[in-house]
N, C-alpha and C. Protein backbone atom coordinates (compact mmCIF):
# COMPACT_ATOMS: atom_id res chain seq x y z
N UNK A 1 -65.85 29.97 -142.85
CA UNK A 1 -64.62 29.68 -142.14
C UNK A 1 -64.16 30.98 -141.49
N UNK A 2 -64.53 31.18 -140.57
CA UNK A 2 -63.83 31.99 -139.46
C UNK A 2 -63.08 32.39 -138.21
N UNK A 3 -61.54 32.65 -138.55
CA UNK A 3 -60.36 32.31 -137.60
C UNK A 3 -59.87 33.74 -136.98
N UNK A 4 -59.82 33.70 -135.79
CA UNK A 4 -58.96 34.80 -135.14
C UNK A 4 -57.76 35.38 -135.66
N UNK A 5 -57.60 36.59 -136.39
CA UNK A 5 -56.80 36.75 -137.23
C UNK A 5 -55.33 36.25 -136.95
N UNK A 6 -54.86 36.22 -135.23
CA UNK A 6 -53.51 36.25 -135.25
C UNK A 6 -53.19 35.02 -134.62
N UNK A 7 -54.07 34.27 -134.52
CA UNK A 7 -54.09 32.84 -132.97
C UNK A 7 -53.87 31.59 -134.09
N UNK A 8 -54.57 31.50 -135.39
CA UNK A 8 -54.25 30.17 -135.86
C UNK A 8 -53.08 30.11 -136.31
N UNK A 9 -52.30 28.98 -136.61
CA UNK A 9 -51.65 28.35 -137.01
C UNK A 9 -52.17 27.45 -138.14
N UNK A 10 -51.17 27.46 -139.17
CA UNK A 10 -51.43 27.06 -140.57
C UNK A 10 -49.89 25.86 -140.84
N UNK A 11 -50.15 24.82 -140.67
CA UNK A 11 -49.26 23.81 -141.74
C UNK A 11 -49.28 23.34 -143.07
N UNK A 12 -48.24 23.98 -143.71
CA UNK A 12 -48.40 23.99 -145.27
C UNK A 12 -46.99 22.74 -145.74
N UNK A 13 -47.70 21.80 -146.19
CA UNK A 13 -47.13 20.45 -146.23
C UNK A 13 -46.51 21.06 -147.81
N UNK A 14 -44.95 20.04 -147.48
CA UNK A 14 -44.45 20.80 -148.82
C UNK A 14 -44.02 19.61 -150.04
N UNK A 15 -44.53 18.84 -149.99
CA UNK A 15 -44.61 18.20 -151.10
C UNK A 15 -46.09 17.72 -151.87
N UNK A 16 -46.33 17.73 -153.00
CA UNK A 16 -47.46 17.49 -153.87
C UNK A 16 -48.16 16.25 -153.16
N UNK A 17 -49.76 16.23 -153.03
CA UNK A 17 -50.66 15.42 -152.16
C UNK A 17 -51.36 14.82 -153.50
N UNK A 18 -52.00 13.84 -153.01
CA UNK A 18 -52.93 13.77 -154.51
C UNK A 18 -54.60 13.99 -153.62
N UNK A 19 -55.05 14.92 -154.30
CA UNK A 19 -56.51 15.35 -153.47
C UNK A 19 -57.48 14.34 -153.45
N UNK A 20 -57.54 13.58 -154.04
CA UNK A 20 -58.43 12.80 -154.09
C UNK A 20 -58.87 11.89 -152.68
N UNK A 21 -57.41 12.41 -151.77
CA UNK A 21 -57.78 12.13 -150.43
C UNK A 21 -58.58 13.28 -149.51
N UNK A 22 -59.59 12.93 -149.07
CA UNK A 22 -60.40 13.61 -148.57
C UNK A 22 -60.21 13.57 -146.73
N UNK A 23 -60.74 13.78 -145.84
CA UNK A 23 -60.51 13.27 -144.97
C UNK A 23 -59.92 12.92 -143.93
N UNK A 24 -60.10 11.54 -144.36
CA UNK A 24 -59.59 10.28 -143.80
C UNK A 24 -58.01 10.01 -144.38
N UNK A 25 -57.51 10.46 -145.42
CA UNK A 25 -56.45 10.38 -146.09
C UNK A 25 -55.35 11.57 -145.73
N UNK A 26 -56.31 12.87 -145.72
CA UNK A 26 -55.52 13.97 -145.54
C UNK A 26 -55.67 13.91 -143.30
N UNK A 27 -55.94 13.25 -143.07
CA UNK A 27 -55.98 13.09 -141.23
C UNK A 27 -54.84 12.59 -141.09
N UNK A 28 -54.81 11.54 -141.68
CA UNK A 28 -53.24 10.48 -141.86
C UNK A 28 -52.20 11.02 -142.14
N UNK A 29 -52.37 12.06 -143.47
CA UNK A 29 -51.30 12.51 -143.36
C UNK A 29 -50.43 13.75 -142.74
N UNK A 30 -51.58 14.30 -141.91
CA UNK A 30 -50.94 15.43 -140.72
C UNK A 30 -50.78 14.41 -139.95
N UNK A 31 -51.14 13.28 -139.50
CA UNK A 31 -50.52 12.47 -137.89
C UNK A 31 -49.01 11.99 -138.42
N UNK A 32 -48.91 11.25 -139.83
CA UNK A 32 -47.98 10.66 -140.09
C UNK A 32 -47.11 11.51 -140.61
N UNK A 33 -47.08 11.87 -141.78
CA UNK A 33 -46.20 13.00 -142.26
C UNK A 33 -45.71 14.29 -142.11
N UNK A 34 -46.68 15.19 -141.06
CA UNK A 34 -46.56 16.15 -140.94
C UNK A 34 -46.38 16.24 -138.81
N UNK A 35 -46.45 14.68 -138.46
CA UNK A 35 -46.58 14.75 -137.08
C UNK A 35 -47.64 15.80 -136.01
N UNK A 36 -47.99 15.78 -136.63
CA UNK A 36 -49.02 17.33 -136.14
C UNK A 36 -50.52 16.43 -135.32
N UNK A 37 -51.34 16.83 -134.62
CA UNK A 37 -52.83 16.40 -134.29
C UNK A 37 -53.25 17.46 -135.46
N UNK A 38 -54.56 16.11 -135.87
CA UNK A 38 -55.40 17.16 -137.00
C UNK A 38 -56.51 17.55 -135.83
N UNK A 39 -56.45 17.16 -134.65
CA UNK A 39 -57.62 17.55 -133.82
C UNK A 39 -57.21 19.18 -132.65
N UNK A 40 -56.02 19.40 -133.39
CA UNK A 40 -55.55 20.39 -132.40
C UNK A 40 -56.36 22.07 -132.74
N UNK A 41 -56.96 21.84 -133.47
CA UNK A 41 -57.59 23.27 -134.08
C UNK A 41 -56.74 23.89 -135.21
N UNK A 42 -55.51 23.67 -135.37
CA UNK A 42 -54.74 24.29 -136.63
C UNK A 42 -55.05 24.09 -138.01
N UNK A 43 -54.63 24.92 -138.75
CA UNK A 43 -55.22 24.11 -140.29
C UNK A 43 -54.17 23.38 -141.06
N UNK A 44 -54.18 22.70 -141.90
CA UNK A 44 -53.10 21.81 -142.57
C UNK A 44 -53.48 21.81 -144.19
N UNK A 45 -52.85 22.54 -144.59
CA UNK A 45 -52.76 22.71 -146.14
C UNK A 45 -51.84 21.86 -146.71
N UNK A 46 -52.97 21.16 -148.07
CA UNK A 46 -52.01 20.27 -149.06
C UNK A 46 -52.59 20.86 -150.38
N UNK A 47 -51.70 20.68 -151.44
CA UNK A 47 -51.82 20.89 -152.93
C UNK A 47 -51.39 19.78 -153.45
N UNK A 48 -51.80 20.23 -154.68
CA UNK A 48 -51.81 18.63 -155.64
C UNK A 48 -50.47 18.67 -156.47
N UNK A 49 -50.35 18.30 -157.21
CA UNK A 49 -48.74 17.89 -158.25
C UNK A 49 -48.48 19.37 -159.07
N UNK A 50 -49.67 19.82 -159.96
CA UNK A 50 -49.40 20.94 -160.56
C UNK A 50 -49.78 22.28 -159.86
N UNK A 51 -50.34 21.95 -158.89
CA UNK A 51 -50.76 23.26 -157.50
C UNK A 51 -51.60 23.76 -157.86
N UNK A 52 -52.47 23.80 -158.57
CA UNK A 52 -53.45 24.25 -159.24
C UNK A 52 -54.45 23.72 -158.31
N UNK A 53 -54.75 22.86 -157.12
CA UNK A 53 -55.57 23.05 -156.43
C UNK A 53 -55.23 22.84 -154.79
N UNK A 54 -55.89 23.01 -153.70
CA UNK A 54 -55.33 22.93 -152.60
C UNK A 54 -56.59 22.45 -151.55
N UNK A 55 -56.43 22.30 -150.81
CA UNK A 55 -57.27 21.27 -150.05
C UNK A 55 -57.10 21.92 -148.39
N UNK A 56 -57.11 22.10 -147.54
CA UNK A 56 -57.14 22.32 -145.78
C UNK A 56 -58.33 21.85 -145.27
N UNK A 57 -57.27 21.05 -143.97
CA UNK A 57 -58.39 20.50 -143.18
C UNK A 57 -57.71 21.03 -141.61
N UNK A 58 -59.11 20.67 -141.54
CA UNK A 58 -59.57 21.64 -139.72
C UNK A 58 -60.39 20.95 -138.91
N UNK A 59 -60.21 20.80 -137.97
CA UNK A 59 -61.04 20.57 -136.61
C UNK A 59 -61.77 21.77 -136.39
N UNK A 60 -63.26 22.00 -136.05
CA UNK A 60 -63.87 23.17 -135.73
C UNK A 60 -64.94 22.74 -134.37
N UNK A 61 -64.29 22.08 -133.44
CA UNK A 61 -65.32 21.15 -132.48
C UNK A 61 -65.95 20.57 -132.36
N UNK A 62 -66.65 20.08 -133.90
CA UNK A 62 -67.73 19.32 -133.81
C UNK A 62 -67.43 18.35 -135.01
N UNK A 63 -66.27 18.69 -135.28
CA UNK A 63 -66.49 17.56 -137.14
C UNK A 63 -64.56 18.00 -137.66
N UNK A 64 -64.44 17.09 -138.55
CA UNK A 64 -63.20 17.48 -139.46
C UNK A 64 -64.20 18.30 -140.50
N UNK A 65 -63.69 19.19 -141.27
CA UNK A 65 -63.57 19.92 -142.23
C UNK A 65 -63.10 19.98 -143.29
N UNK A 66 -63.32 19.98 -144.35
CA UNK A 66 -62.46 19.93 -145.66
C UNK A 66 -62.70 20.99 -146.59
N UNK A 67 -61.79 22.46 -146.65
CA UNK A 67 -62.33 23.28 -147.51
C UNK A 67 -60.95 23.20 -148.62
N UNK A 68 -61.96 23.62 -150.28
CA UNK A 68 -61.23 22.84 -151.67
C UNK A 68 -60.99 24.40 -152.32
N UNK A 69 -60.27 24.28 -153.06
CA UNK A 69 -60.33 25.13 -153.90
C UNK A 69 -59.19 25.12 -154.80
N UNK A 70 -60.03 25.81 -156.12
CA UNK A 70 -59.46 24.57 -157.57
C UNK A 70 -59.35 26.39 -158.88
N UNK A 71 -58.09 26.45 -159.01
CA UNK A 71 -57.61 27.61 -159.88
C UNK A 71 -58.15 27.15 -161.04
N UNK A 72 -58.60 28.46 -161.55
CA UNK A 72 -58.68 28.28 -163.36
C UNK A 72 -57.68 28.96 -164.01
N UNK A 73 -56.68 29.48 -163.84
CA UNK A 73 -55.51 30.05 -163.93
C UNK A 73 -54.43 30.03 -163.45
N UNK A 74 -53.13 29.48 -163.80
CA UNK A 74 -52.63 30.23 -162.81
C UNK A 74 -52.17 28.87 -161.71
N UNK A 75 -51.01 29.37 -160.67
CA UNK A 75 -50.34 28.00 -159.70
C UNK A 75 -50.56 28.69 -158.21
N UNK A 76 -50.39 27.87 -157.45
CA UNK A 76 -50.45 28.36 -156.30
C UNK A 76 -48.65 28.64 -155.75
N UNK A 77 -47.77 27.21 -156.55
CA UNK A 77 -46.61 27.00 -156.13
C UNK A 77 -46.24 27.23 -157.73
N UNK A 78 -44.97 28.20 -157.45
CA UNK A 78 -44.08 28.37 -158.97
C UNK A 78 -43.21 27.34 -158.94
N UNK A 79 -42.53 27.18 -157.92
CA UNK A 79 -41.24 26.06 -158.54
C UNK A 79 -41.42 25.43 -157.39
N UNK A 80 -42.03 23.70 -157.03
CA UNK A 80 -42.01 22.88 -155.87
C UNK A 80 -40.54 22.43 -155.50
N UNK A 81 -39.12 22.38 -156.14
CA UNK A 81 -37.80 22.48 -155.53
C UNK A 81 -37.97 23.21 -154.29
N UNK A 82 -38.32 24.37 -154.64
CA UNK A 82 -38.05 26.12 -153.44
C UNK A 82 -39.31 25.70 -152.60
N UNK A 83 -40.08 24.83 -152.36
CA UNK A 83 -41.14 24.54 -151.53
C UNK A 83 -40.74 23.31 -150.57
N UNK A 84 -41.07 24.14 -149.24
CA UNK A 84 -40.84 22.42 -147.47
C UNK A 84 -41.95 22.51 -146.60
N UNK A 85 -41.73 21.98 -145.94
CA UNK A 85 -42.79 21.84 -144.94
C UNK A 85 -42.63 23.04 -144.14
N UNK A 86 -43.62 23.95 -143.92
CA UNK A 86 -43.46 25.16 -142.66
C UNK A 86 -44.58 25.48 -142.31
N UNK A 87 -44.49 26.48 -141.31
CA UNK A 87 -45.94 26.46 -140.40
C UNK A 87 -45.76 28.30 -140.75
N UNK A 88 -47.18 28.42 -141.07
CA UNK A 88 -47.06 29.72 -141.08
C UNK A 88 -48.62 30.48 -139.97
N UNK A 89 -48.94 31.80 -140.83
CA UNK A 89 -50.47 31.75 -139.54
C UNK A 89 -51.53 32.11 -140.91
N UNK A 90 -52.24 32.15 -140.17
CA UNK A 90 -53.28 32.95 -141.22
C UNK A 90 -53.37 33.31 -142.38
N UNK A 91 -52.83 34.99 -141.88
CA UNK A 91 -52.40 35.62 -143.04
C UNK A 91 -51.58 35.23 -143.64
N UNK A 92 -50.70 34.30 -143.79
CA UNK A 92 -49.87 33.85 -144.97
C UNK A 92 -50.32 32.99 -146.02
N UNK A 93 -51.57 31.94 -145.01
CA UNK A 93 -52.35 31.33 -146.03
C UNK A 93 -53.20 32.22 -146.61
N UNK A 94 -53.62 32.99 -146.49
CA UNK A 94 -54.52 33.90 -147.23
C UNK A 94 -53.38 34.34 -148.61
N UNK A 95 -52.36 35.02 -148.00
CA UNK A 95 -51.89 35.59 -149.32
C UNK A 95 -51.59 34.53 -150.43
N UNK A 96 -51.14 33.33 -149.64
CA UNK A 96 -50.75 32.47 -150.95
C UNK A 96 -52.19 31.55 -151.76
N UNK A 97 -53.41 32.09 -150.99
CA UNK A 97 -54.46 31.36 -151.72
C UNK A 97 -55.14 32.65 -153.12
N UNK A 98 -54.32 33.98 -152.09
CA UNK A 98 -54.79 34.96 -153.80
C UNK A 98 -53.35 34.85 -154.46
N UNK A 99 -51.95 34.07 -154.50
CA UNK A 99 -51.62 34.45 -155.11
C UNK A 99 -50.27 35.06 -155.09
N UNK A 100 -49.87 35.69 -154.14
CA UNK A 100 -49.11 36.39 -153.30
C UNK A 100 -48.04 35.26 -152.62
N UNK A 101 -46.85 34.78 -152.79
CA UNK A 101 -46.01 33.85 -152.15
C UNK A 101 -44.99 35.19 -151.46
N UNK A 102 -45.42 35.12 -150.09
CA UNK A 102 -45.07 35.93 -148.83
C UNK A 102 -43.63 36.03 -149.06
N UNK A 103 -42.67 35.38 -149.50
CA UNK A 103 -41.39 35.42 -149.37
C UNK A 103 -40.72 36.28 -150.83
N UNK A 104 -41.55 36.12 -152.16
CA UNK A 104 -41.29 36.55 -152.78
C UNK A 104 -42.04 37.59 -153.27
N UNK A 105 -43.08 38.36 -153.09
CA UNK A 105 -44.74 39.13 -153.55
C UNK A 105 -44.46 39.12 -155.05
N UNK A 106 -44.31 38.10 -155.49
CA UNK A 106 -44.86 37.88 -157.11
C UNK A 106 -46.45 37.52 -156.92
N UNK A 107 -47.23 37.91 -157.83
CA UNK A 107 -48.69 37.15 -158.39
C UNK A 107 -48.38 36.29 -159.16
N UNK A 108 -48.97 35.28 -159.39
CA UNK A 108 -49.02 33.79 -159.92
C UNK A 108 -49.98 34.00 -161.42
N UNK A 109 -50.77 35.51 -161.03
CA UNK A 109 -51.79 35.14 -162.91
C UNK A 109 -52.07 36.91 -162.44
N UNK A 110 -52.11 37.70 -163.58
CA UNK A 110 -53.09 39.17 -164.09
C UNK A 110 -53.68 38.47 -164.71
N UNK A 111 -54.58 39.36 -164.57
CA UNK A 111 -56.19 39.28 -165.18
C UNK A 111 -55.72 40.04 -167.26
N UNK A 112 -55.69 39.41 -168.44
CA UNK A 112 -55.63 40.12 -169.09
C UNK A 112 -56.09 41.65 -169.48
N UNK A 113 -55.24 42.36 -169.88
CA UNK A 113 -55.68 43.92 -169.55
C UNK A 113 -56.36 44.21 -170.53
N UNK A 114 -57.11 42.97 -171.71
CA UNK A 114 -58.08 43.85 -172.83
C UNK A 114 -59.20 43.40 -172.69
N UNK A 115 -59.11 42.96 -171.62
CA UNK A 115 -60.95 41.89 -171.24
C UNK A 115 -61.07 40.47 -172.27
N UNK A 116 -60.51 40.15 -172.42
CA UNK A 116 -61.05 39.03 -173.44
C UNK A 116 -60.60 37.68 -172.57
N UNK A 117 -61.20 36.17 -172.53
CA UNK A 117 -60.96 35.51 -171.82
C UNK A 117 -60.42 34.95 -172.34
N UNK A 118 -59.46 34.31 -171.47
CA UNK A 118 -58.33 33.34 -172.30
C UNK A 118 -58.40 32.02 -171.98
N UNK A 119 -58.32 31.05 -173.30
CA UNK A 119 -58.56 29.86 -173.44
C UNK A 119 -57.62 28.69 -173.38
């Protein structure tokens, strides 16, 4: 996945999705809910109930797109009240996929500092 650092546009839908829509489900819901074309080149980010995973889909000229990604630690969203619908670019989705919520620079998980994995 490779975007012009400062040209895309990112819609980050602000209420909990259930992922299990792939697609055809998450297409529907940028035309309907988010009013947006999913064919416009922008990306459209959804997360699930406990945020622990997140989903974006993209037009890349030749196909829809669906890239996943699923925390083993850790939230993407601390409190979904303080979460709406907004458009951000790029770099904002980047920070909030390590972690980083742009408005507040809290981290969401440290890595424990004695090495041992936690269960």
């Amino acid at each position: 996945m490779f975007f012009p650092e400062g040209q895309i546009r990112v819609h980050v839908y602000g209420r909990p999705v259930d992922l299990r829509n792939s697609f055809d489900g998450l297409y529907a819901l940028t035309r309907h809910a988010l009013g947006q074309d999913p064919l416009s080149g922008q990306l459209f980010a959804f997360f699930n109930r406990r945020a622990t995973q997140v989903k974006v889909l993209y037009w890349d000229r030749t196909g829809l797109c669906v890239w996943a990604k699923r925390l083993e630690a850790g939230r993407f969203v601390s409190d979904w009240s303080k979460v709406s619908t907004r458009e951000t670019d790029w770099t904002g989705l980047k920070l909030l996929l390590e972690g980083i919520e742009p408005k507040r620079f809290k981290k969401r998980y440290q890595h424990p500092k004695n090495g041992k994995k936690r269960t």
